[in-house]
N, C-alpha and C. Protein backbone atom coordinates (compact mmCIF):
# COMPACT_ATOMS: atom_id res chain seq x y z
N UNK A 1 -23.44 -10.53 -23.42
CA UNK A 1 -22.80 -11.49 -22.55
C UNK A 1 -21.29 -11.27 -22.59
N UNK A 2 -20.58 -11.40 -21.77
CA UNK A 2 -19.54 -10.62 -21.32
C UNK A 2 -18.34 -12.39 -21.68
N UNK A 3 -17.22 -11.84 -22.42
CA UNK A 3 -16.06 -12.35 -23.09
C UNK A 3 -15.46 -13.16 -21.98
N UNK A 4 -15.00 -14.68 -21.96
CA UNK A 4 -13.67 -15.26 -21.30
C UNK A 4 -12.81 -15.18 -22.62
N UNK A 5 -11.52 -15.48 -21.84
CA UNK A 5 -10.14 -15.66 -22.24
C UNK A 5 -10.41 -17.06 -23.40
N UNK A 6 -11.03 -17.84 -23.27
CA UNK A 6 -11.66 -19.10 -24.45
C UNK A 6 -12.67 -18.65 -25.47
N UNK A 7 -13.62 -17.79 -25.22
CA UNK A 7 -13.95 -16.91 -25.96
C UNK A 7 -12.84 -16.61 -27.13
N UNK A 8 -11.85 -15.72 -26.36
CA UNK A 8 -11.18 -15.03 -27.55
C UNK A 8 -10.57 -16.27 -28.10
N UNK A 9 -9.80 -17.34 -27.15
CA UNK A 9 -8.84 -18.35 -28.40
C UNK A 9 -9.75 -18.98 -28.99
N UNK A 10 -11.27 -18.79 -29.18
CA UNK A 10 -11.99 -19.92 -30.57
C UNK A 10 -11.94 -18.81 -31.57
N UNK A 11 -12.17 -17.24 -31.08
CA UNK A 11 -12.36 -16.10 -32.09
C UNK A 11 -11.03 -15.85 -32.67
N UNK A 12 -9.72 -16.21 -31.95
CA UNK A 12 -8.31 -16.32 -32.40
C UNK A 12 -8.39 -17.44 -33.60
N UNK A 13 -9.30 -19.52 -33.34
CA UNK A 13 -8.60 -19.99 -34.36
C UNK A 13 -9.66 -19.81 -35.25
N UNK A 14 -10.65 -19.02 -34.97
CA UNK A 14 -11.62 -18.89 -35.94
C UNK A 14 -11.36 -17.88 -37.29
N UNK A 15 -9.79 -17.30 -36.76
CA UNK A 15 -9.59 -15.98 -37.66
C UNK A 15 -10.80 -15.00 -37.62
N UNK A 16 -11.46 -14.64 -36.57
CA UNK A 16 -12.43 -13.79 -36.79
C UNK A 16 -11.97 -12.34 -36.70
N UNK A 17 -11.24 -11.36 -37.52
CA UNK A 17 -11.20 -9.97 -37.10
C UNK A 17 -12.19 -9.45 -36.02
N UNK A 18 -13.69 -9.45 -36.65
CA UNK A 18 -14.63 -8.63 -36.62
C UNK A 18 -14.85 -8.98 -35.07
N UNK A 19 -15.04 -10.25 -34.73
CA UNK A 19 -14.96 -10.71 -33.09
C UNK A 19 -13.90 -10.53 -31.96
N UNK A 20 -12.58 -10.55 -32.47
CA UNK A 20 -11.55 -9.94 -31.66
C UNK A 20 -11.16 -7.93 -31.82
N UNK A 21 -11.67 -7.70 -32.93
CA UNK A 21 -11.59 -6.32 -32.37
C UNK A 21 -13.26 -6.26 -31.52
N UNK A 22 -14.10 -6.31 -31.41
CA UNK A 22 -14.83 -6.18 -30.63
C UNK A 22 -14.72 -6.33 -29.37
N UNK A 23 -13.95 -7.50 -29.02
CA UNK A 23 -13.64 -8.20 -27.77
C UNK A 23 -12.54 -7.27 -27.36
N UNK A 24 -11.63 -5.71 -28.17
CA UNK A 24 -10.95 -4.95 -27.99
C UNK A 24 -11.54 -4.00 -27.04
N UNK A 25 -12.80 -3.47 -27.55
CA UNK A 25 -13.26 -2.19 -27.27
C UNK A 25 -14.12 -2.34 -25.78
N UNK A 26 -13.72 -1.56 -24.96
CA UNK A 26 -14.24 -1.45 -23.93
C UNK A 26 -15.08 0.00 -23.41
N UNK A 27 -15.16 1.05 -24.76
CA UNK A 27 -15.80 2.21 -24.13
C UNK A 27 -17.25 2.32 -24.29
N UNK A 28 -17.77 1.49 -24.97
CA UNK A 28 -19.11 1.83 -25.49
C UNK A 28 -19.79 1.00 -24.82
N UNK A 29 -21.42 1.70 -24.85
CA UNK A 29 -22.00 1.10 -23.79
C UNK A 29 -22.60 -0.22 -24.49
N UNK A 30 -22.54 -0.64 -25.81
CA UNK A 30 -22.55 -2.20 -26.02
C UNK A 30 -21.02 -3.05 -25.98
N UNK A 31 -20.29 -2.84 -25.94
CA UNK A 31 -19.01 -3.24 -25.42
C UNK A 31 -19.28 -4.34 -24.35
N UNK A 32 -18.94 -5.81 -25.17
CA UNK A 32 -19.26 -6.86 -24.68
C UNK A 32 -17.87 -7.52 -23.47
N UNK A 33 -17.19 -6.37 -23.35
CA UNK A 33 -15.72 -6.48 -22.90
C UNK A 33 -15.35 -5.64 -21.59
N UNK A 34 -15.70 -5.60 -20.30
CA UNK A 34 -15.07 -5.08 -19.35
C UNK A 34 -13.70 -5.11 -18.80
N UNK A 35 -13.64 -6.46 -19.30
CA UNK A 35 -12.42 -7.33 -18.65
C UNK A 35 -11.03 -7.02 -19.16
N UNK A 36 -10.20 -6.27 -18.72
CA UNK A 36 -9.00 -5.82 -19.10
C UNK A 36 -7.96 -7.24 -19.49
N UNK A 37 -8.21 -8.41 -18.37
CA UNK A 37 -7.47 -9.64 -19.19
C UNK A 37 -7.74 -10.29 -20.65
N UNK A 38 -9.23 -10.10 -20.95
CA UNK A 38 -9.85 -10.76 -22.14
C UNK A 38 -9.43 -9.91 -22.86
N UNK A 39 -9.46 -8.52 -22.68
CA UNK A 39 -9.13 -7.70 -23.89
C UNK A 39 -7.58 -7.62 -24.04
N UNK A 40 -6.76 -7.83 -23.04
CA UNK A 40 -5.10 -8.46 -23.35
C UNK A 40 -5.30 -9.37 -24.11
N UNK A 41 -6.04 -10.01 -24.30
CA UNK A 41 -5.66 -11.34 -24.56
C UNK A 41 -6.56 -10.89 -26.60
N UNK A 42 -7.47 -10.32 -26.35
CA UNK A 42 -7.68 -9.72 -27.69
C UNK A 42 -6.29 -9.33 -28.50
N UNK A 43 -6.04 -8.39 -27.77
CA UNK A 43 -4.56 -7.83 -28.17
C UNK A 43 -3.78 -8.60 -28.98
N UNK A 44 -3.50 -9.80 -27.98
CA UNK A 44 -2.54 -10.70 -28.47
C UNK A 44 -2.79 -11.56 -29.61
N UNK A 45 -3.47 -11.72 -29.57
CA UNK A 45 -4.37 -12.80 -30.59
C UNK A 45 -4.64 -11.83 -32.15
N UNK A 46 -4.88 -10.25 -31.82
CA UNK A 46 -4.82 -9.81 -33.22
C UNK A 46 -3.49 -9.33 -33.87
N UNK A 47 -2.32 -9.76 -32.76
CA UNK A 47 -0.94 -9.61 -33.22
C UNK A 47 -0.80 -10.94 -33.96
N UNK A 48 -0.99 -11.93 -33.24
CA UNK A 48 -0.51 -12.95 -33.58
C UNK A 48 -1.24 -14.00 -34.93
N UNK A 49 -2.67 -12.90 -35.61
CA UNK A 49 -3.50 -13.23 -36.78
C UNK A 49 -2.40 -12.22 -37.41
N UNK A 50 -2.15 -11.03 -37.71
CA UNK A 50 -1.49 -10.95 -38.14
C UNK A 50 -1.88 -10.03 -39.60
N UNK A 51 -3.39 -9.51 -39.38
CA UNK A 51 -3.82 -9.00 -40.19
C UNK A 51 -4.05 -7.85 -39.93
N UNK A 52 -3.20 -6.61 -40.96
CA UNK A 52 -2.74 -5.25 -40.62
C UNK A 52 -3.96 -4.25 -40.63
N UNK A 53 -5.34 -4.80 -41.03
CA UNK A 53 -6.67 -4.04 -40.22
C UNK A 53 -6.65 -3.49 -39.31
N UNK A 54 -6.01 -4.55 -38.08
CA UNK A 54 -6.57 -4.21 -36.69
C UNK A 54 -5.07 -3.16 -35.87
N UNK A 55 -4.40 -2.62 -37.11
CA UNK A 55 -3.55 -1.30 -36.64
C UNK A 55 -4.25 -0.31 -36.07
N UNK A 56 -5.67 0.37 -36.82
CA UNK A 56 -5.84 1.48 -36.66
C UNK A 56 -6.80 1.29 -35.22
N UNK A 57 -7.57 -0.06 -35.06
CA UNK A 57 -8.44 -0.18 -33.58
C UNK A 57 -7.00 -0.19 -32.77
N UNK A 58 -5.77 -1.10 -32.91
CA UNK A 58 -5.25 -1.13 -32.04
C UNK A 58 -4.47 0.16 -31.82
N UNK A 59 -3.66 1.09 -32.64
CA UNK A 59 -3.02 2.20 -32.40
C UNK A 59 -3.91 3.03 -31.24
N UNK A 60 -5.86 2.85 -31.41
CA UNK A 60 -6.69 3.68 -30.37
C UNK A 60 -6.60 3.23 -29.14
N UNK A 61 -6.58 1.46 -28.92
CA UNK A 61 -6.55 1.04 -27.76
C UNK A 61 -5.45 1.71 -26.76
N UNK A 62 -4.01 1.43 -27.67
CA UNK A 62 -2.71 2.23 -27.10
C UNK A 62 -2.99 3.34 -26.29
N UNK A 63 -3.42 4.15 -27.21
CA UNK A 63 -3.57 5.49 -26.44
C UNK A 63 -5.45 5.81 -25.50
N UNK A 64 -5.58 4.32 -25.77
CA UNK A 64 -7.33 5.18 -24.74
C UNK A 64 -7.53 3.90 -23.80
N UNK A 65 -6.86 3.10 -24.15
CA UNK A 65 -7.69 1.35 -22.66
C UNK A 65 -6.86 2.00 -21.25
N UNK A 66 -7.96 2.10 -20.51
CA UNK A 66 -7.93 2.26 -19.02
C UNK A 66 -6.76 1.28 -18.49
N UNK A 67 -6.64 0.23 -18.46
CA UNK A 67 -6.07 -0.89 -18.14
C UNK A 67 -4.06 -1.00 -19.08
N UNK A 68 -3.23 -0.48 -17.58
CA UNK A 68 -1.94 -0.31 -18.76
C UNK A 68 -1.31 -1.50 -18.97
N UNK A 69 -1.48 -2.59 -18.48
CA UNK A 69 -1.22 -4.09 -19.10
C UNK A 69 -2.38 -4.46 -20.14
N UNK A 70 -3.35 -4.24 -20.87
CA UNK A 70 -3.32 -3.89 -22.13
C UNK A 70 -2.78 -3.44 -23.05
N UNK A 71 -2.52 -2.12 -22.27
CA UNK A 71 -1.43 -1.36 -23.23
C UNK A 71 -0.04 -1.66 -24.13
N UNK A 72 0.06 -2.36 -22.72
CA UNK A 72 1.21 -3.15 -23.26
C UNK A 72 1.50 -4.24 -24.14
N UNK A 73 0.17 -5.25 -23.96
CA UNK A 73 -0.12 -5.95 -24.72
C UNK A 73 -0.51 -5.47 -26.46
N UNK A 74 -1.10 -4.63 -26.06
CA UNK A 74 -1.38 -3.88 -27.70
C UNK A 74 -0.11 -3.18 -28.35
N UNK A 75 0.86 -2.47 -27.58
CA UNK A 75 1.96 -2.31 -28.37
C UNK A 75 2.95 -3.44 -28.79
N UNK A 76 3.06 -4.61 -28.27
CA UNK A 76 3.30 -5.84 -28.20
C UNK A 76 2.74 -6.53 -29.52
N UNK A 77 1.23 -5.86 -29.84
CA UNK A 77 0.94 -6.61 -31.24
C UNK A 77 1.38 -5.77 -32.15
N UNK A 78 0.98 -4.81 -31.94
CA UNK A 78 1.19 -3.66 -32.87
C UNK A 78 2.70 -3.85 -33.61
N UNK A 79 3.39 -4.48 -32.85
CA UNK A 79 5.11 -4.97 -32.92
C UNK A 79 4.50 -5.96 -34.11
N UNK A 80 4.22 -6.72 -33.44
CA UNK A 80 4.04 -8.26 -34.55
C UNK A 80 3.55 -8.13 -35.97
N UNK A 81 2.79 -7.17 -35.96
CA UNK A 81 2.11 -6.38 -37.07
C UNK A 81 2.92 -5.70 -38.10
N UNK A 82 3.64 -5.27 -37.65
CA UNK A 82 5.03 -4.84 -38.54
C UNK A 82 4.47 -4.02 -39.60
N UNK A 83 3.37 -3.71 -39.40
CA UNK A 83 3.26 -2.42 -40.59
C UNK A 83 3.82 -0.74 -39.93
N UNK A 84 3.85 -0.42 -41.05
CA UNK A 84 4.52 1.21 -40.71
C UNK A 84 3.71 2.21 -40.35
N UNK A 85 2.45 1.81 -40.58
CA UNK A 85 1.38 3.31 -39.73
C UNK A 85 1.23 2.82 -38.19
N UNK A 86 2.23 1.71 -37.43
CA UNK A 86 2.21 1.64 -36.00
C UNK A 86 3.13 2.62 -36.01
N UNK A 87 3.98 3.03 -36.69
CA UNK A 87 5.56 3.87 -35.86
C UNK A 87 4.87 4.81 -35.13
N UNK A 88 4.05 5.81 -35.98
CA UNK A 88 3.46 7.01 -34.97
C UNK A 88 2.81 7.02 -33.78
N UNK A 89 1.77 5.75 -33.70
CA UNK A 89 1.30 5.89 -32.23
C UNK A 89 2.06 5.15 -31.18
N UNK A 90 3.25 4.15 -32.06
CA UNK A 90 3.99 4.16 -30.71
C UNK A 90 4.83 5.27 -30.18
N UNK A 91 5.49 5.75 -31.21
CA UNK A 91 6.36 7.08 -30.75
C UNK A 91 5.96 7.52 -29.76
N UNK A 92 4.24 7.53 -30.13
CA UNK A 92 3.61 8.80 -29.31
C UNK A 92 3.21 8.39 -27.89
N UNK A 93 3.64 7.00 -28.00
CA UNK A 93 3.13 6.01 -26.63
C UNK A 93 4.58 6.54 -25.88
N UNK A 94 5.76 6.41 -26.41
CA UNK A 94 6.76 6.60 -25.42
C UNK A 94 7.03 8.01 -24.66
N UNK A 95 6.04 9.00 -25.37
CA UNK A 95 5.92 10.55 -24.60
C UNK A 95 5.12 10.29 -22.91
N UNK A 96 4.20 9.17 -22.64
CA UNK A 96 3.61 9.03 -21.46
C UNK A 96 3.86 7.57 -20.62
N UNK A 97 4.79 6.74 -21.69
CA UNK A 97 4.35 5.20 -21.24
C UNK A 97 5.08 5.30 -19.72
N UNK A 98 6.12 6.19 -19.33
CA UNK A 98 7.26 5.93 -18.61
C UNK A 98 8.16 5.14 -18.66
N UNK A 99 8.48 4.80 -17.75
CA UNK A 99 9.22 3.13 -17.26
C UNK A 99 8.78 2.28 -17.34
N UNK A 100 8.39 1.05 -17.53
CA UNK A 100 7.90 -0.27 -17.04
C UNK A 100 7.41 -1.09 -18.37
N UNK A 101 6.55 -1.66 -17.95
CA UNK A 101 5.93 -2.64 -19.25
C UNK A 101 5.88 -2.15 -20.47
N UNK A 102 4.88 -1.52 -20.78
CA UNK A 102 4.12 -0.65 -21.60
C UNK A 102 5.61 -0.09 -22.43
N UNK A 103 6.43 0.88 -21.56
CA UNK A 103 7.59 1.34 -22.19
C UNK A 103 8.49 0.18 -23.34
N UNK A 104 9.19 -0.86 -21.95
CA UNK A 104 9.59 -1.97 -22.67
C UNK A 104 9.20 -2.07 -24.07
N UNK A 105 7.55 -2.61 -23.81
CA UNK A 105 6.92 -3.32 -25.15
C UNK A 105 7.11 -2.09 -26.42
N UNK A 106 6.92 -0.62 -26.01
CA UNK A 106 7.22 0.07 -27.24
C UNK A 106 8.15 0.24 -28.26
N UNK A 107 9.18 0.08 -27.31
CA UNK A 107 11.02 -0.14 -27.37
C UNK A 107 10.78 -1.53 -28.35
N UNK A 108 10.13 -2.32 -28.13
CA UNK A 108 10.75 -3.86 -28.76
C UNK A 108 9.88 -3.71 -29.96
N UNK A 109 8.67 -2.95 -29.65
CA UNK A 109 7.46 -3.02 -31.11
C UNK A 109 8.08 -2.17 -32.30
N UNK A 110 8.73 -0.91 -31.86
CA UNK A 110 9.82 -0.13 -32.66
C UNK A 110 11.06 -0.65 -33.14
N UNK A 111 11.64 -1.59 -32.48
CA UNK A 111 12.38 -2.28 -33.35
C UNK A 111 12.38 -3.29 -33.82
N UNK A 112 11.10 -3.97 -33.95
CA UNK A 112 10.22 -4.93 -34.55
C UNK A 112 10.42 -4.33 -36.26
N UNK A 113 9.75 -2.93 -35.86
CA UNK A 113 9.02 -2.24 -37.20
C UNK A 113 10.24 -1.86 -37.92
N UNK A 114 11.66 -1.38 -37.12
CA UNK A 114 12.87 -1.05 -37.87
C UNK A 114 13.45 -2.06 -38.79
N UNK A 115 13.35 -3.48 -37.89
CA UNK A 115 13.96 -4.62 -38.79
C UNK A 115 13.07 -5.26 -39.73
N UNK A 116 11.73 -4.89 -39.94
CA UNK A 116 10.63 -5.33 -40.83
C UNK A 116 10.55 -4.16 -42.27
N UNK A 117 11.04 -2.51 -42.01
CA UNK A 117 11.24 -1.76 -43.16
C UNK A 117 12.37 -1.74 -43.73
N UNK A 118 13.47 -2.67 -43.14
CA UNK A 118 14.66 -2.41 -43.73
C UNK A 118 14.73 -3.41 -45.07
């Protein structure tokens, strides 16, 4: 059965990792998640738990969700996250992000992570 946006905020105050990275993944054919807004909204919600697990699902989302306002949203947590194994896949986000959102959010998630190792 396929994710709303309330979905994720009970799996947000529920602290559920295991339910919001799920509600991440959109490639597999049990992937309860089509919805590029619900899975923004995953994004946000595993920035804003705050638990540095969901680096390594989110560093994949960065570089593989179809949907580039995700993207953005996930470098956006990846920021909030403030651990140091985000630096590399954002770096590597700013080789394709271009201009726009996505770029922005890498720019601010990188110096998220600069003023969090200092």
């Amino acid at each position: 059965m396929p994710l709303s946006v309330l979905d994720i905020m009970d799996l947000h105050s529920g602290k559920d990792l295991k339910g919001l990275l799920g509600a991440l993944e959109w490639e597999s054919e049990v992937a309860s998640n089509r919805d590029p807004a619900v899975r923004g909204e995953a994004a946000g919600a595993l920035g804003k738990m705050g638990d540095r697990r969901a680096v390594g699902p989110l560093a994949r989302a960065l570089d593989r969700d179809p949907d580039l306002m995700v993207r953005a949203r996930v470098a956006w947590a990846l920021g909030e996250l403030g651990d140091p194994r985000a630096r590399e896949p954002l770096m590597e986000a700013l080789e394709w992000a271009g201009i726009g959102p996505i770029f922005d959010e890498v720019i601010a998630a990188l110096g998220k992570l600069d003023s969090t190792e200092r």
